[in-house]
Protein backbone atom coordinates (compact mmCIF):
# COMPACT_ATOMS: atom_id res chain seq x y z
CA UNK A 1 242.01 49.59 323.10
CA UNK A 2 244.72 47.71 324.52
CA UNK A 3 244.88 44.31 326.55
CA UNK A 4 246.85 42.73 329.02
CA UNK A 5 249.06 40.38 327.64
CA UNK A 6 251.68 38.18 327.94
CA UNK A 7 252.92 37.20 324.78
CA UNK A 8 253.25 33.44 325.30
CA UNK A 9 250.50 31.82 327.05
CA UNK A 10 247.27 34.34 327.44
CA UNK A 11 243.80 33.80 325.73
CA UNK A 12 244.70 36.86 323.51
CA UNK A 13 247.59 35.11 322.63
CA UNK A 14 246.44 32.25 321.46
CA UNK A 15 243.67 33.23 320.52
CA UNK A 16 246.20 35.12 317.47
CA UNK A 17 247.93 32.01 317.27
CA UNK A 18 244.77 30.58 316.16
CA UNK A 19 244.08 33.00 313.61
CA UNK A 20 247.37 32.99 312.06
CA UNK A 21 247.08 29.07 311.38
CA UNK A 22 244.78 30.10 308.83
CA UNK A 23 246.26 30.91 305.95
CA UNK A 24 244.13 33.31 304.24
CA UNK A 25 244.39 35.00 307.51
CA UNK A 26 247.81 34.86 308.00
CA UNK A 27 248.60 36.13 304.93
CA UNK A 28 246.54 39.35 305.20
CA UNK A 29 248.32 39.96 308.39
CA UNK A 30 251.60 39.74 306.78
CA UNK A 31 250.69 42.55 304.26
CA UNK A 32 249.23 45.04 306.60
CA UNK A 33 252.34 44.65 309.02
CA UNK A 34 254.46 45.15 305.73
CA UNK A 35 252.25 47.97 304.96
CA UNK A 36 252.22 49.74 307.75
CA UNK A 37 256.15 49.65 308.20
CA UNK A 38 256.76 50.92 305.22
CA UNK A 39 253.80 53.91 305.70
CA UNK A 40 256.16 54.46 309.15
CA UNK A 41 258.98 54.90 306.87
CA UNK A 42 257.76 57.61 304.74
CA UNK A 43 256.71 59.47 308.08
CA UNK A 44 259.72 60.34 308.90
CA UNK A 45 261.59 60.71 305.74
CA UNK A 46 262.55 57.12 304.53
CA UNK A 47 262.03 57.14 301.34
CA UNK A 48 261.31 53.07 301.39
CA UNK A 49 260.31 52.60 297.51
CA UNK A 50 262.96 54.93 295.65
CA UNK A 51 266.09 53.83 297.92
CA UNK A 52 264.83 49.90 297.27
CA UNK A 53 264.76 50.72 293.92
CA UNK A 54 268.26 52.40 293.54
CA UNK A 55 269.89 49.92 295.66
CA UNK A 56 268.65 46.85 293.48
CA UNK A 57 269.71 48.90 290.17
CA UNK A 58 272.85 50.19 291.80
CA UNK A 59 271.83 52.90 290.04
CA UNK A 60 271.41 51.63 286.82
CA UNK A 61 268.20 50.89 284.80
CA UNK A 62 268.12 47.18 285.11
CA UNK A 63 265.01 46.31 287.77
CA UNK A 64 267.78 44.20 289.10
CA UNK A 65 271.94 44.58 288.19
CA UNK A 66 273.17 41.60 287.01
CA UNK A 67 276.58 42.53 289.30
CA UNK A 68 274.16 41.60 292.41
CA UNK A 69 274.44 37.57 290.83
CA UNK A 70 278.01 38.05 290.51
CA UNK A 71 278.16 38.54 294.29
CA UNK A 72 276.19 36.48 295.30
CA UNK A 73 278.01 33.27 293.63
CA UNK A 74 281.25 34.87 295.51
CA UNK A 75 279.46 34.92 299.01
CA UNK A 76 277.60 31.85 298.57
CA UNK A 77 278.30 28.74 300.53
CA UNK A 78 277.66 25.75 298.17
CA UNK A 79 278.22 23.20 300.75
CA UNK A 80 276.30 24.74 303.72
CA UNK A 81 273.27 22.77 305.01
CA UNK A 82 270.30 25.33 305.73
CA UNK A 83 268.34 24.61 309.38
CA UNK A 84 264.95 23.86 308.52
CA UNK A 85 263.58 26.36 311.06
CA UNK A 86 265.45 29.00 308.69
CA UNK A 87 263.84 28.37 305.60
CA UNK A 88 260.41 29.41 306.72
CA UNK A 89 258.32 32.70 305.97
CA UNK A 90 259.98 35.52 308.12
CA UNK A 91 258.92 39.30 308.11
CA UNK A 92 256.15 39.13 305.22
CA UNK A 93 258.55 37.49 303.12
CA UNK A 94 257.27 34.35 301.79
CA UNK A 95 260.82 32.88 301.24
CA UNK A 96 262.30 34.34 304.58
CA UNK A 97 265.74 35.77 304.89
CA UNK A 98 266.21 33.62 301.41
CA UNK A 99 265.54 36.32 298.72
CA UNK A 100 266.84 39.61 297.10
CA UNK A 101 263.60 41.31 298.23
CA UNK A 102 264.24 40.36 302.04
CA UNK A 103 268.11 42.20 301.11
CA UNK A 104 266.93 44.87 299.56
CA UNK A 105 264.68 46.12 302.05
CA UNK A 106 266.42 45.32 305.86
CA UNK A 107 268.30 49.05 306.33
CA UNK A 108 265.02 50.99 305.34
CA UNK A 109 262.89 48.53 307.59
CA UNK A 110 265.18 48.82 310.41
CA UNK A 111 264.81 52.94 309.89
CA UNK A 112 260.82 52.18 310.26
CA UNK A 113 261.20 49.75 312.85
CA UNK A 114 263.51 51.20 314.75
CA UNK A 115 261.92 54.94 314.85
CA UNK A 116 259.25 55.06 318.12
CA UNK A 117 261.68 53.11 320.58
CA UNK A 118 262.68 56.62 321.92
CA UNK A 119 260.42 59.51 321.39
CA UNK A 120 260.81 62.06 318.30
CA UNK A 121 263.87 60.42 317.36
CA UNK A 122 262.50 59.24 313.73
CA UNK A 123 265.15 57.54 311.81
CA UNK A 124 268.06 58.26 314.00
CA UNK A 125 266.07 55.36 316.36
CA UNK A 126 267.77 53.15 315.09
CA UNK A 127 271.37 54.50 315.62
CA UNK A 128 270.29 55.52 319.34
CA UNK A 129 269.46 51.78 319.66
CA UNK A 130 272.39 50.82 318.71
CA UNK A 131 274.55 53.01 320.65
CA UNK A 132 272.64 51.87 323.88
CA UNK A 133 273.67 48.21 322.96
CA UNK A 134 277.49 49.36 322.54
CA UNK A 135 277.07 51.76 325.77
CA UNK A 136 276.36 48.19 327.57
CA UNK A 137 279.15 46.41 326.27
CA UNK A 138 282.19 49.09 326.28
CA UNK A 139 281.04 49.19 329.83
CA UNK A 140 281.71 45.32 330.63
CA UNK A 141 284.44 44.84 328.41
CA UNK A 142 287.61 46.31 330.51
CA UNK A 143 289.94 46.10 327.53
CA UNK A 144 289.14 46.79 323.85
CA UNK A 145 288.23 43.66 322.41
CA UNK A 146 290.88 42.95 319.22
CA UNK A 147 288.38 40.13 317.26
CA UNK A 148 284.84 40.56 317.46
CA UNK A 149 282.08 37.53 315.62
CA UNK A 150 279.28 39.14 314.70
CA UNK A 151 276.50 36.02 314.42
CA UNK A 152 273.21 36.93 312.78
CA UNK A 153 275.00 39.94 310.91
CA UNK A 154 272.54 39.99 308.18
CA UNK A 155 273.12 42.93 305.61
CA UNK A 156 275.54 44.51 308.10
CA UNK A 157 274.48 47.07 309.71
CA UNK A 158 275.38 45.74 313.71
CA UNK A 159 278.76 44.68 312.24
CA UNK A 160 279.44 48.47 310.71
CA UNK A 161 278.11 49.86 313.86
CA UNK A 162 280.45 47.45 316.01
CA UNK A 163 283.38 48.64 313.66
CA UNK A 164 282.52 51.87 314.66
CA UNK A 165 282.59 51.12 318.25
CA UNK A 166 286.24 49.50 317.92
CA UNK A 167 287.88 50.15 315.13
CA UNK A 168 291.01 48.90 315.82
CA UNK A 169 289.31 45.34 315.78
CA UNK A 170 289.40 42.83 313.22
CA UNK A 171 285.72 41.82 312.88
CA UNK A 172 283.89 39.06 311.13
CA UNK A 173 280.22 39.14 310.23
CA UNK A 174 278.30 36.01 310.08
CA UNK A 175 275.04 34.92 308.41
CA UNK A 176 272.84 32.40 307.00
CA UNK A 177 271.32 34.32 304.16
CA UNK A 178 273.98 34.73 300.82
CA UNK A 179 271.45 37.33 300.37
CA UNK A 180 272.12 39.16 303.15
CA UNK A 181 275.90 39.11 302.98
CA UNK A 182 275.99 40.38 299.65
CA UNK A 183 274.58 43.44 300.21
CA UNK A 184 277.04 43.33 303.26
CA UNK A 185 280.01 43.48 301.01
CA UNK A 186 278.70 45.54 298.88
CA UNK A 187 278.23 48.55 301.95
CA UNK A 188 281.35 47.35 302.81
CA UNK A 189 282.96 48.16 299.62
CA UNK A 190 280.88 51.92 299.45
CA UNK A 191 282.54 51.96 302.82
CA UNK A 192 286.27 51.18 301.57
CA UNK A 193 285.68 49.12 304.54
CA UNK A 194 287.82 45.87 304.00
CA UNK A 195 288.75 44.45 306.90
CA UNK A 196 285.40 42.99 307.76
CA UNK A 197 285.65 39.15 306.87
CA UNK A 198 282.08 38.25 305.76
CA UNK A 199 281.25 34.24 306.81
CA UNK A 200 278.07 32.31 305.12
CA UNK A 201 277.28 29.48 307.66
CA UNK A 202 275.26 28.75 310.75
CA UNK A 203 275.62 30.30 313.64
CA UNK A 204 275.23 26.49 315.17
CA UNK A 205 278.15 25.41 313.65
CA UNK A 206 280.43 28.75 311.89
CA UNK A 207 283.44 26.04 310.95
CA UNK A 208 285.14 28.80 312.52
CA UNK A 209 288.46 28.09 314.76
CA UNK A 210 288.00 27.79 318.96
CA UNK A 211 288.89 30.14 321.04
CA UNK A 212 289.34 33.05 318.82
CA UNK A 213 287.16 35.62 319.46
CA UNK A 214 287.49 37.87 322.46
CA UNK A 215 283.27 39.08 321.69
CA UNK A 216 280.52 37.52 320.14
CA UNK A 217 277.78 39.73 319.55
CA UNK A 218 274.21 38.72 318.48
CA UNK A 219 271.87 41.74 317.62
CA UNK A 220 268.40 41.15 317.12
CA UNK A 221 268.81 37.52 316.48
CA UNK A 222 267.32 35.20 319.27
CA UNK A 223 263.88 36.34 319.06
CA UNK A 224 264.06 34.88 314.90
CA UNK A 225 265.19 31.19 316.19
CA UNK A 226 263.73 28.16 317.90
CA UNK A 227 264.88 27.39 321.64
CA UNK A 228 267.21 24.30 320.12
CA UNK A 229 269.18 26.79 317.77
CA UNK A 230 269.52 29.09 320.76
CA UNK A 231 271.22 26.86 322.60
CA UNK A 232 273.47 25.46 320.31
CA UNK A 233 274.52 28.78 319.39
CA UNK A 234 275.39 29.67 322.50
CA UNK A 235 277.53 26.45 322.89
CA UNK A 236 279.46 27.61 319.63
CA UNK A 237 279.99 31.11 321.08
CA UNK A 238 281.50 29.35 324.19
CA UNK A 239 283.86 27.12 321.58
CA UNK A 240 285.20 30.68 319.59
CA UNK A 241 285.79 32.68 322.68
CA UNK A 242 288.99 33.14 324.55
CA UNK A 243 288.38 32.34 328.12
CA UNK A 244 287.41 35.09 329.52
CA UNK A 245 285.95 36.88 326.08
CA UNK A 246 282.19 37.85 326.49
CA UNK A 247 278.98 37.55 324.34
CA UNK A 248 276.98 40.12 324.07
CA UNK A 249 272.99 39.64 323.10
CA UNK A 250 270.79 42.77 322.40
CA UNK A 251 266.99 41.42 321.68
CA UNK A 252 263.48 42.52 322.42
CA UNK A 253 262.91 42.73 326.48
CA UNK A 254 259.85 39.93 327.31
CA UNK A 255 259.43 41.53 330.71
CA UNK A 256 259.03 45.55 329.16
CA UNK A 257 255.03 46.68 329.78
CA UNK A 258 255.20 47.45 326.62
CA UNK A 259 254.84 43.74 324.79
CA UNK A 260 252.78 43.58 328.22
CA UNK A 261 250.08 45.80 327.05
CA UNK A 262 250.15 45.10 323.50
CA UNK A 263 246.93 46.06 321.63
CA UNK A 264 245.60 42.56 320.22
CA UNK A 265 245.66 44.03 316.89
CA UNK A 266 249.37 44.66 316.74
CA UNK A 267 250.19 41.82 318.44
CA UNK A 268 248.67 39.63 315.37
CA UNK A 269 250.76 41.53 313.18
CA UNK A 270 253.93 41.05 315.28
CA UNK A 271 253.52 37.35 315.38
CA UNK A 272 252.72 36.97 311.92
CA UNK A 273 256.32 38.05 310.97
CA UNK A 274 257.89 36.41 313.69
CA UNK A 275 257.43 32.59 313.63
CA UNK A 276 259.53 31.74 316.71
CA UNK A 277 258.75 34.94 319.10
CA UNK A 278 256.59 32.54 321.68
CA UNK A 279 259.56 30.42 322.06
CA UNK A 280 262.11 33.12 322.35
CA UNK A 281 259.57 34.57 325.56
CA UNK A 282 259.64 31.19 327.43
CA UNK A 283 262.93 30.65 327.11
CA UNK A 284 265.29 31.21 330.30
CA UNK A 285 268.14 33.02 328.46
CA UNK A 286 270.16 33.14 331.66
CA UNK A 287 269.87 29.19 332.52
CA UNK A 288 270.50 29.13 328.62
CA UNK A 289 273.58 30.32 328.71
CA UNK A 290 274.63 28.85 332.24
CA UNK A 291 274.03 25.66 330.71
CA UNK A 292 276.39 26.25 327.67
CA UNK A 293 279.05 26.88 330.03
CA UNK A 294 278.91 30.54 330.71
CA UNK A 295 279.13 32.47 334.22
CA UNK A 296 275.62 33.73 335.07
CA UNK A 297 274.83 37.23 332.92
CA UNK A 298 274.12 40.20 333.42
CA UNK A 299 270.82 41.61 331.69
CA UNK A 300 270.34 45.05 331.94
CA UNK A 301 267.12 46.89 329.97
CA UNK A 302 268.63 49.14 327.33
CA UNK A 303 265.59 50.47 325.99
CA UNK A 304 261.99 50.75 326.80
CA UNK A 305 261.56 47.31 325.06
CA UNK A 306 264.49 45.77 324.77
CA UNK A 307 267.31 44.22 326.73
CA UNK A 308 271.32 43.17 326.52
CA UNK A 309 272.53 40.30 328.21
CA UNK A 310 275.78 39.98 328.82
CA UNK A 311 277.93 36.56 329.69
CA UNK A 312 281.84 35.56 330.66
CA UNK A 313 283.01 32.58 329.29
């Protein structure tokens, strides 16, 4: 059974939205969305429990290597002041983004995730989304970008994949979560990939010098923030780029018929891991990003259900 829906202002809608302020309720509907990502996973191949497991040992027999609190003292931040719309429950995780079991688990969730966007594509979904993201951008960047700012980078897997796309580029990922970035540099190192420069600070406000960057690249990352952290991301972007350099959003698609027709059911357990999605739906990305001082974008679908916007400073 499915429903017509739009995701922000329907009776469906809020009639979830309801739900979900109870917290019994909301907690169920974390687990079963957990659960039934990580059941995806083992469809088609991911072996979610055993690669969680080696990657937290580094495959050792400690539950968790003591190396992984080495690293993340190096990455850490000590003077960075967390938003308070980040340290909130995202994705089933009680303590968000904020937590080694968060880490631990992005690449196989992203494998799960990832794997129906195109059809009887399994785990390689999540490469093919990807490469229709970079498709979009090679295409409106006329010259090879030489530094890229990757904001929202979280373990690194969009900042890898953008290394991939330009290798010749001198790229920094960005993120909020220490978590995150350690297991960053720690792929990076498995990589012998060095010359990614790996930044823990706020997209809001990096620290990080103006008009640098010839792309800024957000992947997945609007649809996790508030409309006022939106916005004053996209006025940083404008600050770091060269005139002329672009930034480049890939993010879930609010006009696709596919959020559209969302069975009520699934939409609970969407919105229970994504505390900000009916804010990112309302919000005018285009006027967004006019307003920070950027020439009107393009925004071109990439996927069945999701879309890149692209912007000249």
């Amino acid at each position: 059974m499915t429903a017509t829906i739009n995701p922000t202002d329907r009776l469906v809608s809020q009639l979830v939205n309801g739900l979900l302020s109870i917290q019994p309720l909301a907690k169920f509907a974390k687990y079963q969305a957990r659960e039934l990502i990580i059941k995806r996973a083992e469809s088609i191949g991911v072996a979610w429990r055993d690669d969680v497991k080696f990657l937290r040992s580094r495959g050792g027999s400690e539950p968790l290597s003591p190396q992984w609190e080495v690293d993340l003292a190096r990455v850490t931040n000590p003077h960075l002041d967390y938003p308070e719309y980040y340290l909130t429950s995202f994705h089933a995780y009680e303590q968000g983004n904020m937590s080694w079991d968060a880490a631990m688990e992005v690449e196989v969730a992203a494998y799960s995730v990832h794997a129906k966007i195109f059809a009887e594509t399994g785990k390689a979904g999540d490469s093919q989304l990807r490469q229709s993201y970079h498709d979009l951008v090679v295409q409106a960047l006329p010259n090879p970008p030489q530094h890229i700012l990757d904001i929202g980078c979280s373990v690194g897997m969009s900042t890898f994949a953008m290394q991939e796309v330009y290798p010749a580029a001198q790229l920094t990922g960005l993120d909020l979560s220490p978590y995150f970035l350690s297991i960053a540099n720690y792929r990076a190192q498995q990589k012998q990939s060095q010359q990614i420069n790996w930044v823990h600070a706020a997209g809001e406000s990096t620290g990080l010098p103006a008009d640098s960057y010839d792309l800024v690249s957000l992947f997945l990352i609007c649809h996790e923030l508030p409309q006022t952290a939106t916005r004053e991301i996209f006025a940083e972007a404008k600050r770091l780029l060269k005139p002329g350099g672009k930034i480049a959003i890939m993010d879930m698609n609010p006009k696709s018929e596919i959020y559209a027709q969302m069975a009520p059911y699934i939409l609970t357990l969407l919105k229970s891991t994504e505390p900000y999605l009916d804010r990112y739906f309302t919000l005018d990305i285009a006027q967004a990003l006019i307003d920070a001082g950027f020439q009107a974008p393009t925004i071109t679908p990439n996927t069945p259900r999701h879309r890149t916007v692209i912007a000249t400073a």
